[in-house]
PDB file of N, CA and C in Angstrom:
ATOM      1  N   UNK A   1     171.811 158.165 117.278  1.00  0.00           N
ATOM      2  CA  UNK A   1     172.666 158.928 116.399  1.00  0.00           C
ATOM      3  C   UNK A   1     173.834 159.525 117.179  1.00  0.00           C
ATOM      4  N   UNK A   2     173.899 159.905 118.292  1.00  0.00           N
ATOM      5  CA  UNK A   2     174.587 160.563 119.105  1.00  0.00           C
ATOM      6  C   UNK A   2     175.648 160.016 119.617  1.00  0.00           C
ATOM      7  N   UNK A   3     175.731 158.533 119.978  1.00  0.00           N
ATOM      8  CA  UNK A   3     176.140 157.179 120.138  1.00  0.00           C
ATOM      9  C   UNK A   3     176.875 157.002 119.011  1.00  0.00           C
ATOM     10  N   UNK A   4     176.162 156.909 117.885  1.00  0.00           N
ATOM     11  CA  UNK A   4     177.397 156.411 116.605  1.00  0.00           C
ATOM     12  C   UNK A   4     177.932 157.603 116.472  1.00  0.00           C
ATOM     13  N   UNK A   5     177.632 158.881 116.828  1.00  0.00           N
ATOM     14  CA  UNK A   5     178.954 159.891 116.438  1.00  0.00           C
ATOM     15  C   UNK A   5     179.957 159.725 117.464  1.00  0.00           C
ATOM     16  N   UNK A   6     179.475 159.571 118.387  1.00  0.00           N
ATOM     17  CA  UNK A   6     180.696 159.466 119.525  1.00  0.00           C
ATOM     18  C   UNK A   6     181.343 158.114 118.800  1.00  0.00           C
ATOM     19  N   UNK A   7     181.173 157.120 118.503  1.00  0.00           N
ATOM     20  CA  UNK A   7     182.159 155.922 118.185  1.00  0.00           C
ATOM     21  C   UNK A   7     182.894 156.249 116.858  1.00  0.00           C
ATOM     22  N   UNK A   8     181.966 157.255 116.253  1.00  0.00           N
ATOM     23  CA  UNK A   8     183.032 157.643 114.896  1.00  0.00           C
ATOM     24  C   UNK A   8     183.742 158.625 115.048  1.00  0.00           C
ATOM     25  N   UNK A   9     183.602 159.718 116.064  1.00  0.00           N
ATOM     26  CA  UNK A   9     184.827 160.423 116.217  1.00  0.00           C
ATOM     27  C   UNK A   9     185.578 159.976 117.373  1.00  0.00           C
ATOM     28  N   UNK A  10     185.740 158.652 118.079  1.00  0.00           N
ATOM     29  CA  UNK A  10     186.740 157.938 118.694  1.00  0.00           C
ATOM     30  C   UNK A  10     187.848 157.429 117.560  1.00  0.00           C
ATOM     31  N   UNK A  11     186.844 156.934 116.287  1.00  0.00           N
ATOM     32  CA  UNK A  11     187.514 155.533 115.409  1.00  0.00           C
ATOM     33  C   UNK A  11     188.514 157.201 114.615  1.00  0.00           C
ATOM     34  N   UNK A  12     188.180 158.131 114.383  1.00  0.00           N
ATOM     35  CA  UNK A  12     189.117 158.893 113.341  1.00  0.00           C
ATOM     36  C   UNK A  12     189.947 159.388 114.381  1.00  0.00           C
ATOM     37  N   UNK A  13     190.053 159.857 115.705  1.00  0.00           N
ATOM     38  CA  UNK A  13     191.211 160.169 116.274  1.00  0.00           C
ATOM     39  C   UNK A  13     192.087 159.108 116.809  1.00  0.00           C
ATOM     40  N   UNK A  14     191.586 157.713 116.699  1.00  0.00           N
ATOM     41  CA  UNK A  14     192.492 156.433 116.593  1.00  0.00           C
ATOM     42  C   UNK A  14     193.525 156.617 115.342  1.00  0.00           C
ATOM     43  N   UNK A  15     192.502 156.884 114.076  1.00  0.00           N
ATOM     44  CA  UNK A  15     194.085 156.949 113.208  1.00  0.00           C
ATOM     45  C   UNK A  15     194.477 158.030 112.646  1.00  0.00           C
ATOM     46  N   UNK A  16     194.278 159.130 113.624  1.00  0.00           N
ATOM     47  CA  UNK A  16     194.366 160.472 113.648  1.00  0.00           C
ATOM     48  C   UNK A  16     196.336 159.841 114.298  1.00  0.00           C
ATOM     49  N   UNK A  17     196.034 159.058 115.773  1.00  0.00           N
ATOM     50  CA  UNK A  17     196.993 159.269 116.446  1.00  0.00           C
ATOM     51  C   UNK A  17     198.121 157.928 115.532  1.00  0.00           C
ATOM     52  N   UNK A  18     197.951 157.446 114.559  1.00  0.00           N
ATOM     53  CA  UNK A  18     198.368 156.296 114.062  1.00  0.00           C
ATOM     54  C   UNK A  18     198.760 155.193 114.606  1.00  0.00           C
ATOM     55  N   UNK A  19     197.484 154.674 115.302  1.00  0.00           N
ATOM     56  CA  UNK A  19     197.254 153.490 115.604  1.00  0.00           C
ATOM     57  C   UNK A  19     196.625 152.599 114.655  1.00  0.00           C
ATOM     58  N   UNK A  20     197.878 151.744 113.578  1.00  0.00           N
ATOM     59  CA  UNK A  20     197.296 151.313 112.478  1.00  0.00           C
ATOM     60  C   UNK A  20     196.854 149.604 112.786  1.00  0.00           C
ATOM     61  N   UNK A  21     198.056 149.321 113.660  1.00  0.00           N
ATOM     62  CA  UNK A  21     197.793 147.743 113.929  1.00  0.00           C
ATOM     63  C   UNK A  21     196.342 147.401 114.188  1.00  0.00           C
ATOM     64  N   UNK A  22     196.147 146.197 113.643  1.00  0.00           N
ATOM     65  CA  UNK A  22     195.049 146.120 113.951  1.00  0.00           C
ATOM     66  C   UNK A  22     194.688 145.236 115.120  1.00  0.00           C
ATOM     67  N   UNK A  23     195.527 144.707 115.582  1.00  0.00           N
ATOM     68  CA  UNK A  23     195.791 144.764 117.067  1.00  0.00           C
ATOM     69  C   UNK A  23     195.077 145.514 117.968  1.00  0.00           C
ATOM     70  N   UNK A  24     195.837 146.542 117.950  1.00  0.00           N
ATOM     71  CA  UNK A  24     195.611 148.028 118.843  1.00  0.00           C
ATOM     72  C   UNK A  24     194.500 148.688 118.226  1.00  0.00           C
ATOM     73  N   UNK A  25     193.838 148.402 116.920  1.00  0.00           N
ATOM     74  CA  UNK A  25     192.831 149.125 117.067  1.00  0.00           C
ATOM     75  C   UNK A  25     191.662 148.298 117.257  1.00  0.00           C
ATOM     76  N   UNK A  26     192.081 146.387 117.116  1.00  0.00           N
ATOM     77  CA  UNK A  26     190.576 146.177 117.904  1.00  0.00           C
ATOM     78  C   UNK A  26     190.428 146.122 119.491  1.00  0.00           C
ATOM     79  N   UNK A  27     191.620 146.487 120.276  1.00  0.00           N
ATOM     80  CA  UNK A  27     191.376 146.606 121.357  1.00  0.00           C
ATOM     81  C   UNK A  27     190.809 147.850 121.750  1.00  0.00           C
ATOM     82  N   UNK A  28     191.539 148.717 121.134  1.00  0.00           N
ATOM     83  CA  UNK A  28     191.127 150.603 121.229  1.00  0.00           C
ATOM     84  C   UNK A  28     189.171 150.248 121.288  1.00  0.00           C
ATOM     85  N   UNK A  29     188.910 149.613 120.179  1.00  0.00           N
ATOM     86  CA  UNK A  29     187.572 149.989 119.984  1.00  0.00           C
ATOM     87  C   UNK A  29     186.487 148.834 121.015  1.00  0.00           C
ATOM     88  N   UNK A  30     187.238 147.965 121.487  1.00  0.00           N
ATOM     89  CA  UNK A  30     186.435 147.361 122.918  1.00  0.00           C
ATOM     90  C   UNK A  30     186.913 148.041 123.600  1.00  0.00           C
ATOM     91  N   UNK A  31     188.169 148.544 123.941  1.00  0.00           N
ATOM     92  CA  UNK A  31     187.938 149.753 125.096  1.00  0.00           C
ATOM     93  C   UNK A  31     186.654 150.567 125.133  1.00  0.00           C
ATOM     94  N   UNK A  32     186.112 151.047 124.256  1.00  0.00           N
ATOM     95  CA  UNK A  32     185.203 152.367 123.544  1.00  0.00           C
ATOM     96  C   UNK A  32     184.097 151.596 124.127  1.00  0.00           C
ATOM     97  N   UNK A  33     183.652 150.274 123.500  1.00  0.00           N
ATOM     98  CA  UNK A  33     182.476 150.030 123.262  1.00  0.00           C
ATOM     99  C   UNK A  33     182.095 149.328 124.987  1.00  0.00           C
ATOM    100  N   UNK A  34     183.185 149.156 125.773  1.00  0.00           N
ATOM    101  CA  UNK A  34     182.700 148.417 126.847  1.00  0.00           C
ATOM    102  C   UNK A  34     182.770 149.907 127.451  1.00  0.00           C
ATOM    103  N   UNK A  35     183.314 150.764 127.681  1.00  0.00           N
ATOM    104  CA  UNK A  35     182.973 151.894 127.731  1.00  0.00           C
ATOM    105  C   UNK A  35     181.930 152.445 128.200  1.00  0.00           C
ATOM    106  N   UNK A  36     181.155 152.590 127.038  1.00  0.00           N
ATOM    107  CA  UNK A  36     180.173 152.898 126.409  1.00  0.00           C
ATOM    108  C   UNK A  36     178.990 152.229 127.194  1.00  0.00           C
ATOM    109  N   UNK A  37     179.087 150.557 127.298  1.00  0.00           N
ATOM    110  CA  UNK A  37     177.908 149.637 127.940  1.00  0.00           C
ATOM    111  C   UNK A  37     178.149 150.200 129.554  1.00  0.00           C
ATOM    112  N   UNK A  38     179.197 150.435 129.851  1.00  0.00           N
ATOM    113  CA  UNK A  38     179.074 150.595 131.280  1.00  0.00           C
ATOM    114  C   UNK A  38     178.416 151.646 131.418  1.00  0.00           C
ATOM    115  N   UNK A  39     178.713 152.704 130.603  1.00  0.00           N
ATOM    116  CA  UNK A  39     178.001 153.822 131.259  1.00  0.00           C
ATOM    117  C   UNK A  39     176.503 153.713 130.827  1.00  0.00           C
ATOM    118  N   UNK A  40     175.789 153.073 129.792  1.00  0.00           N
ATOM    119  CA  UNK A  40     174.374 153.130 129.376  1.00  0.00           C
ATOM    120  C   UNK A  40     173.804 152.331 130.751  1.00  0.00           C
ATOM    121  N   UNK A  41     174.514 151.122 130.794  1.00  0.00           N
ATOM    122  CA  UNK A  41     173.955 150.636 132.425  1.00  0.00           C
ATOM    123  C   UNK A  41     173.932 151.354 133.475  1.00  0.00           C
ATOM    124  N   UNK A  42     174.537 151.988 133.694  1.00  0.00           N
ATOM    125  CA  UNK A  42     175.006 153.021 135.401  1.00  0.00           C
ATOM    126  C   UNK A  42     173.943 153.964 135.156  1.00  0.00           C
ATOM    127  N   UNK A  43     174.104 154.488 133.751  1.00  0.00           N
ATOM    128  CA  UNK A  43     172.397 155.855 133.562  1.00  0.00           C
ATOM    129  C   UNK A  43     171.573 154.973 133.641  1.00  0.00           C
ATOM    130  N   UNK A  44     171.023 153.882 133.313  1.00  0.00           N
ATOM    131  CA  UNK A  44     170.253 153.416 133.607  1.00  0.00           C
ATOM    132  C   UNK A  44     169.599 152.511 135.116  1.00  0.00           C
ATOM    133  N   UNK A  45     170.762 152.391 135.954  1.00  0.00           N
ATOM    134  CA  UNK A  45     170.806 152.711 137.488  1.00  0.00           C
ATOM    135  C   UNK A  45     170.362 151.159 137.832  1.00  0.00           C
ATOM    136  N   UNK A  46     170.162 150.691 136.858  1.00  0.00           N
ATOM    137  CA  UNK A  46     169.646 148.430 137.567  1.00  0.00           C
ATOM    138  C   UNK A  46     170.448 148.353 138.674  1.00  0.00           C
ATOM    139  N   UNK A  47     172.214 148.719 139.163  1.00  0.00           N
ATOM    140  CA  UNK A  47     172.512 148.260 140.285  1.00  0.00           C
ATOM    141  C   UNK A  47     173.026 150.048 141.004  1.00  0.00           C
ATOM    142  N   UNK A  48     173.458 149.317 142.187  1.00  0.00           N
ATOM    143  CA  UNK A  48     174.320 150.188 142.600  1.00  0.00           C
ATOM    144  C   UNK A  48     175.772 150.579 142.392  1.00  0.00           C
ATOM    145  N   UNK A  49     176.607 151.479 142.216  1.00  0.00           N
ATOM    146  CA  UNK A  49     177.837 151.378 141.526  1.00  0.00           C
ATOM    147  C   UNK A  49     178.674 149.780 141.979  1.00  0.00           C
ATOM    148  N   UNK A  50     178.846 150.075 143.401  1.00  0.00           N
ATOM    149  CA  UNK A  50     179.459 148.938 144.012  1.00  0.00           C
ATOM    150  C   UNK A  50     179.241 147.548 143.192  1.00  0.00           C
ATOM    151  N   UNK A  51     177.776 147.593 143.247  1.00  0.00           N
ATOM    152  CA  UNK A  51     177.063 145.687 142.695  1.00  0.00           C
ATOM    153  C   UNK A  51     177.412 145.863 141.398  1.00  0.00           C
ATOM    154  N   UNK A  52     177.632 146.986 140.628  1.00  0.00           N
ATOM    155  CA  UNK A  52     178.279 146.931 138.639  1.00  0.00           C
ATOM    156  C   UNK A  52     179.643 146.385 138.962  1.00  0.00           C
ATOM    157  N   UNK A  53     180.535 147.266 139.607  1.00  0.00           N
ATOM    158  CA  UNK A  53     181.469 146.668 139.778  1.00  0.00           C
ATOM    159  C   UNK A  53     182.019 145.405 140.243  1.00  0.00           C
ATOM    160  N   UNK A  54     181.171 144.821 141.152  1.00  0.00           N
ATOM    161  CA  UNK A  54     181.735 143.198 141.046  1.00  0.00           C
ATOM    162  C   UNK A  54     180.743 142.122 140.448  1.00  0.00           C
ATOM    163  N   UNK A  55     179.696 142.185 139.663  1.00  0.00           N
ATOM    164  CA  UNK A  55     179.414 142.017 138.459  1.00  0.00           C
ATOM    165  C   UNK A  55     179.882 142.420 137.280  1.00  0.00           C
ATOM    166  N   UNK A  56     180.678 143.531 136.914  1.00  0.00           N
ATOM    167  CA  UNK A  56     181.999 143.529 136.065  1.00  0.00           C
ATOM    168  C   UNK A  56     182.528 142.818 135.986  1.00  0.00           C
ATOM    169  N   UNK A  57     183.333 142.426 137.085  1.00  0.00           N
ATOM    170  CA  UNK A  57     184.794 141.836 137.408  1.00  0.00           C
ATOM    171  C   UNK A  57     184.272 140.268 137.641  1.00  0.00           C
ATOM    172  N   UNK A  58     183.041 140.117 137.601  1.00  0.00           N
ATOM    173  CA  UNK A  58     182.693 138.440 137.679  1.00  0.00           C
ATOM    174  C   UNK A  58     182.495 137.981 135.969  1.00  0.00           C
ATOM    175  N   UNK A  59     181.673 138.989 135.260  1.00  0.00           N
ATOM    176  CA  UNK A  59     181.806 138.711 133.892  1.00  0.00           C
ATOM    177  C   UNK A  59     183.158 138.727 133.284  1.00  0.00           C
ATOM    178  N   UNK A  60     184.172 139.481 133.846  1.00  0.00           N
ATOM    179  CA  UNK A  60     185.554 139.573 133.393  1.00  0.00           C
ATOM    180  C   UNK A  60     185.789 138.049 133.543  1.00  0.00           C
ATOM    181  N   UNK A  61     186.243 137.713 134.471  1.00  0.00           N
ATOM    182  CA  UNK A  61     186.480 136.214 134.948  1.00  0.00           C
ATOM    183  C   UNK A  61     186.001 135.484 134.233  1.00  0.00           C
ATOM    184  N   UNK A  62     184.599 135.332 133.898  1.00  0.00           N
ATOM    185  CA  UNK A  62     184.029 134.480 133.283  1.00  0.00           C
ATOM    186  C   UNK A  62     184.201 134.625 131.658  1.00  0.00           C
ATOM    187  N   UNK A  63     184.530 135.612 131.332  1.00  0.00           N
ATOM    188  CA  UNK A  63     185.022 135.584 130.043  1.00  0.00           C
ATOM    189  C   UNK A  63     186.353 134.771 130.015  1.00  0.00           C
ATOM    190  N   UNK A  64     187.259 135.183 130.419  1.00  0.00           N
ATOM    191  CA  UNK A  64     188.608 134.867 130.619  1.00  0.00           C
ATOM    192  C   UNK A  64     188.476 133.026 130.781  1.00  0.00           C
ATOM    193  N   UNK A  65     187.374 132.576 131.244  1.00  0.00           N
ATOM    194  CA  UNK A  65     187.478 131.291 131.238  1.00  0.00           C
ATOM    195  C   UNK A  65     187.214 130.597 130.099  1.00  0.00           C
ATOM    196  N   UNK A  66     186.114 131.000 129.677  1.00  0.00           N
ATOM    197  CA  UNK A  66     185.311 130.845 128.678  1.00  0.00           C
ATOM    198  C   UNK A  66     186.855 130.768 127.041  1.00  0.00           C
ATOM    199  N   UNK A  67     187.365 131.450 127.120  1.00  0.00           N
ATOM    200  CA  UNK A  67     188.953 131.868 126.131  1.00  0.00           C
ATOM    201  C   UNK A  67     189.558 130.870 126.796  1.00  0.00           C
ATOM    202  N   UNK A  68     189.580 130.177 127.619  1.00  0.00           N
ATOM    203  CA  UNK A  68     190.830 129.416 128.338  1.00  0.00           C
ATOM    204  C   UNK A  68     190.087 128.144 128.195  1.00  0.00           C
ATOM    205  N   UNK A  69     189.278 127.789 127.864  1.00  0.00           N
ATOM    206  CA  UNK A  69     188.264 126.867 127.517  1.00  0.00           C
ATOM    207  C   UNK A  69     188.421 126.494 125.888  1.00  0.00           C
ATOM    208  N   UNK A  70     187.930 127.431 125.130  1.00  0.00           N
ATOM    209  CA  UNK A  70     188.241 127.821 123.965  1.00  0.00           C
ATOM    210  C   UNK A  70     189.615 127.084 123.442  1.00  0.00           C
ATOM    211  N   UNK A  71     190.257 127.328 123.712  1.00  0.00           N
ATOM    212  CA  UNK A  71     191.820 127.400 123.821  1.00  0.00           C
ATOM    213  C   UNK A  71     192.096 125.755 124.270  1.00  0.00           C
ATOM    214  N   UNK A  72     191.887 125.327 125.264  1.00  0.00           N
ATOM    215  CA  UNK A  72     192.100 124.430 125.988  1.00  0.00           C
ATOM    216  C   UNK A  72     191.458 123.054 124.908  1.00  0.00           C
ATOM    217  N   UNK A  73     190.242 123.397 124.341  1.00  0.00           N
ATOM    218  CA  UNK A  73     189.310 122.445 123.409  1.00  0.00           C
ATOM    219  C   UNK A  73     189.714 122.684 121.836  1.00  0.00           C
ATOM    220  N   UNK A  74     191.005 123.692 121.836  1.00  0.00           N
ATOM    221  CA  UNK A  74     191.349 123.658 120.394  1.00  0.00           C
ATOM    222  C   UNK A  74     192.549 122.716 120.150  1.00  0.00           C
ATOM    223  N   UNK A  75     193.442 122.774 121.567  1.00  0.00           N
ATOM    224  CA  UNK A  75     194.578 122.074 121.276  1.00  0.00           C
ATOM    225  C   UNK A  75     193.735 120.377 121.494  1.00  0.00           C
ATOM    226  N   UNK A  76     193.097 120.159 122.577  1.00  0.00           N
ATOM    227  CA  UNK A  76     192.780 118.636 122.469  1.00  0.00           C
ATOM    228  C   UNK A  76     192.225 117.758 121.268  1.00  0.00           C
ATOM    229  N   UNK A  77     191.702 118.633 120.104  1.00  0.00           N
ATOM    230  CA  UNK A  77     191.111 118.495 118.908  1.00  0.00           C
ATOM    231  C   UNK A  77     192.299 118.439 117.697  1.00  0.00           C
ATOM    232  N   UNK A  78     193.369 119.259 117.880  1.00  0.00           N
ATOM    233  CA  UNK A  78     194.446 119.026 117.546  1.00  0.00           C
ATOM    234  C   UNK A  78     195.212 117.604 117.990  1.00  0.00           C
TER     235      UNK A  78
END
């Protein structure tokens, strides 16, 4: 419960500040929610800060490919 209030009083001072695009507000709200996972992992202590952080930045990457992949298998289908 505590969790969804925090994401619902993020989502009303989003269009508190009129951030209507919805653009900017589905990024606003993966800002929030990756946020959010980082810190439930870190309280929950599985690595050391250091090892989150470049396991972050390796899932970053690997997302980013994964979209460039995506992308790459939409135009060849075209």
């Amino acid at each position: 419960m505590k969790n969804s209030k925090f994401v619902i009083d993020k989502l009303a001072k989003l269009f508190e500040q009129g951030l209507i695009s919805s653009k900017d507000l589905a990024s606003e709200l993966m800002t929030i929610l990756k946020s959010k996972r980082d810190e439930i992992v870190f309280k929950m202590k599985l690595t050391s800060k250091d090892e989150f952080e470049v396991l972050s930045k390796r899932v970053e990457n690997l997302e980013k490919k994964i979209d460039q992949l995506k992308i790459n298998k939409k135009k060849k289908s075209n």
